[in-house]
C-alpha atoms as a PDB file:
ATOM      1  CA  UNK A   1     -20.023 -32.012  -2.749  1.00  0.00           C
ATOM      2  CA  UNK A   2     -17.575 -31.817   0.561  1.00  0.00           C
ATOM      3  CA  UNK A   3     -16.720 -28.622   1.413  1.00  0.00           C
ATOM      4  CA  UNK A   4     -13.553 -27.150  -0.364  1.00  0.00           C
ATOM      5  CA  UNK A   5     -14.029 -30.344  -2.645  1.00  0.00           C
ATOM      6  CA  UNK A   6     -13.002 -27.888  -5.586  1.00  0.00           C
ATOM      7  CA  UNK A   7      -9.146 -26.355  -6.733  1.00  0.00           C
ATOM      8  CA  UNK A   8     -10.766 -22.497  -5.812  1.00  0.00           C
ATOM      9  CA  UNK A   9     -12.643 -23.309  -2.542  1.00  0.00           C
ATOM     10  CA  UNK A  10      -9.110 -24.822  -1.621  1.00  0.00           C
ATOM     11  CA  UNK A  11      -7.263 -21.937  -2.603  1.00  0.00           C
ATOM     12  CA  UNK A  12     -10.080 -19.666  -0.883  1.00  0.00           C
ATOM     13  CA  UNK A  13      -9.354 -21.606   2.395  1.00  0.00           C
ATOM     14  CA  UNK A  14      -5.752 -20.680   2.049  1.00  0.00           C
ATOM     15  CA  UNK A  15      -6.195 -17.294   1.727  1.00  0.00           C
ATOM     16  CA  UNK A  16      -4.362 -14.954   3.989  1.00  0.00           C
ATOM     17  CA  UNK A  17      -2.277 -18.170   5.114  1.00  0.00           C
ATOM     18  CA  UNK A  18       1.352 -18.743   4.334  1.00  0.00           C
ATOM     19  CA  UNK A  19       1.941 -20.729   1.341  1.00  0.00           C
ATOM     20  CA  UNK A  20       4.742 -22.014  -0.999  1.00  0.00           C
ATOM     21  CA  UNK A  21       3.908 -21.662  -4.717  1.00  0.00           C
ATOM     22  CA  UNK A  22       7.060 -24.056  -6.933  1.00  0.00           C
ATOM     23  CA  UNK A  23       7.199 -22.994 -10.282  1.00  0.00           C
ATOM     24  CA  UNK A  24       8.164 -24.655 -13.333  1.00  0.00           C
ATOM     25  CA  UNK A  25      11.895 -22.929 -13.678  1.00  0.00           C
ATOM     26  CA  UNK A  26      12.749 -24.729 -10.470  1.00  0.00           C
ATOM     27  CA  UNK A  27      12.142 -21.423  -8.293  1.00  0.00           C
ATOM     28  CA  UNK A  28       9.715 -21.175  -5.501  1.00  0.00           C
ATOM     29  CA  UNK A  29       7.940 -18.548  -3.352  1.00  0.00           C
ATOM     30  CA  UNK A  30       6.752 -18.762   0.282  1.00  0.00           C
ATOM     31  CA  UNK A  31       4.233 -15.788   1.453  1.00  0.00           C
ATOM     32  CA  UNK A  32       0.862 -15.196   2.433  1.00  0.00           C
ATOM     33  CA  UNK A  33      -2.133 -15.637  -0.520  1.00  0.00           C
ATOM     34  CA  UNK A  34      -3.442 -12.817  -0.588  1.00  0.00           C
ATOM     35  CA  UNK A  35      -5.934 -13.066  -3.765  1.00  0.00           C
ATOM     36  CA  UNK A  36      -5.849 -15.178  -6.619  1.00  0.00           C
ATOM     37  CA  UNK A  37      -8.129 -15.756  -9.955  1.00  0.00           C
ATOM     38  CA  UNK A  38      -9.311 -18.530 -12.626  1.00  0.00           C
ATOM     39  CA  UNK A  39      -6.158 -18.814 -13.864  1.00  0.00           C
ATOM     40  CA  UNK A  40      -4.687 -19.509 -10.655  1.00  0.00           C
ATOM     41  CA  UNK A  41      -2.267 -16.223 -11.282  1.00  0.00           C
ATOM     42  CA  UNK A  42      -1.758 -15.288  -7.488  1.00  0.00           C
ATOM     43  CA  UNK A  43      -0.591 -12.691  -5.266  1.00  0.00           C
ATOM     44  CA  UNK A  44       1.550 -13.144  -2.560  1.00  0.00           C
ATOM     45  CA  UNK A  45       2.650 -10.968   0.366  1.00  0.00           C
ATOM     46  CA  UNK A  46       5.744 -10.674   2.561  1.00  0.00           C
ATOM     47  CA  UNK A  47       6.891 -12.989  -0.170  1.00  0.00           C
ATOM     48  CA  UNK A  48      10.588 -14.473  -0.301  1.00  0.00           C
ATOM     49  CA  UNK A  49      12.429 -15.982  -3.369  1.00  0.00           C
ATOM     50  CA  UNK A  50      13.999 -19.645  -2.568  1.00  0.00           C
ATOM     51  CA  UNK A  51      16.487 -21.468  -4.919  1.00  0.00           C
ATOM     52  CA  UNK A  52      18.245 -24.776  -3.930  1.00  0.00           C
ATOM     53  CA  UNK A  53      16.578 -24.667  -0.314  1.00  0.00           C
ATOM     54  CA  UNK A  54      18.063 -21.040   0.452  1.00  0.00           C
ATOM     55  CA  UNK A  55      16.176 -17.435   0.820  1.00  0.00           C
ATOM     56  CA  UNK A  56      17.650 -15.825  -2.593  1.00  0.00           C
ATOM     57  CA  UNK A  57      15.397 -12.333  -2.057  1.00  0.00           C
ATOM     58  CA  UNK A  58      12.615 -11.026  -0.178  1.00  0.00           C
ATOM     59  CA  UNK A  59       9.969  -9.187  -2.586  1.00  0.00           C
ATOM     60  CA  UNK A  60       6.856  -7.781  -0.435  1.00  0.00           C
ATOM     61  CA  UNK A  61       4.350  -8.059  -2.693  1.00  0.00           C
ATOM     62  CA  UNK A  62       4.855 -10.676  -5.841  1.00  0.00           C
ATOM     63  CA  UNK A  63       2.265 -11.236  -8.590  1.00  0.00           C
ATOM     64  CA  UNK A  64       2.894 -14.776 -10.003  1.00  0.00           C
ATOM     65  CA  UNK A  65       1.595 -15.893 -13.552  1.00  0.00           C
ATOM     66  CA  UNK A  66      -0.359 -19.384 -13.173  1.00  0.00           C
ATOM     67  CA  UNK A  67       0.859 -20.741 -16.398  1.00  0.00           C
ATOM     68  CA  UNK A  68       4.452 -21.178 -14.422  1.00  0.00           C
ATOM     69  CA  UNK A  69       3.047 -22.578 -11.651  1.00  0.00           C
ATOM     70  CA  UNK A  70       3.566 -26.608 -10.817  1.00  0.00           C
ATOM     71  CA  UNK A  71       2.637 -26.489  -7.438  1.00  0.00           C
ATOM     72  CA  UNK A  72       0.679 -24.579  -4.377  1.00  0.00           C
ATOM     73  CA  UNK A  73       0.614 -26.153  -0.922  1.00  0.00           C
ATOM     74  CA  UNK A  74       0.562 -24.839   2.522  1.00  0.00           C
ATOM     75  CA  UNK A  75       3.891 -24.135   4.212  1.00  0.00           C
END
């Protein structure tokens, strides 16, 4: 197999990188992945909350659930 060929090797790459993570309630996050697990629940730092293209919050430190996650692609 290539390298990073699998969903966690490509998440592992993207560690400590900046990353948006769109959930299913239309929200999405943008920080750094910081650690994740086999359920794809993540943990994101310097993290900020965007609805309808605009910064709603900054959080820090957000844990997200992966059962509400559609989406997680580099920024």
């Amino acid at each position: 197999m290539e390298e990073n060929s699998r969903p966690l090797d490509t998440l592992n790459a993207a560690r400590n990188k900046t990353v948006m993570v769109d959930l299913k309630n239309g929200i999405r996050y943008v920080g750094k992945l910081k650690a994740f697990d086999i359920h794809i629940n993540v943990v994101l730092e310097e993290a900020e909350e965007h609805k309808d293209g605009e910064v709603q919050r900054k959080l820090g430190t957000a844990f997200i659930r992966g059962d509400t996650i559609i989406v997680i692609s580099p920024a």
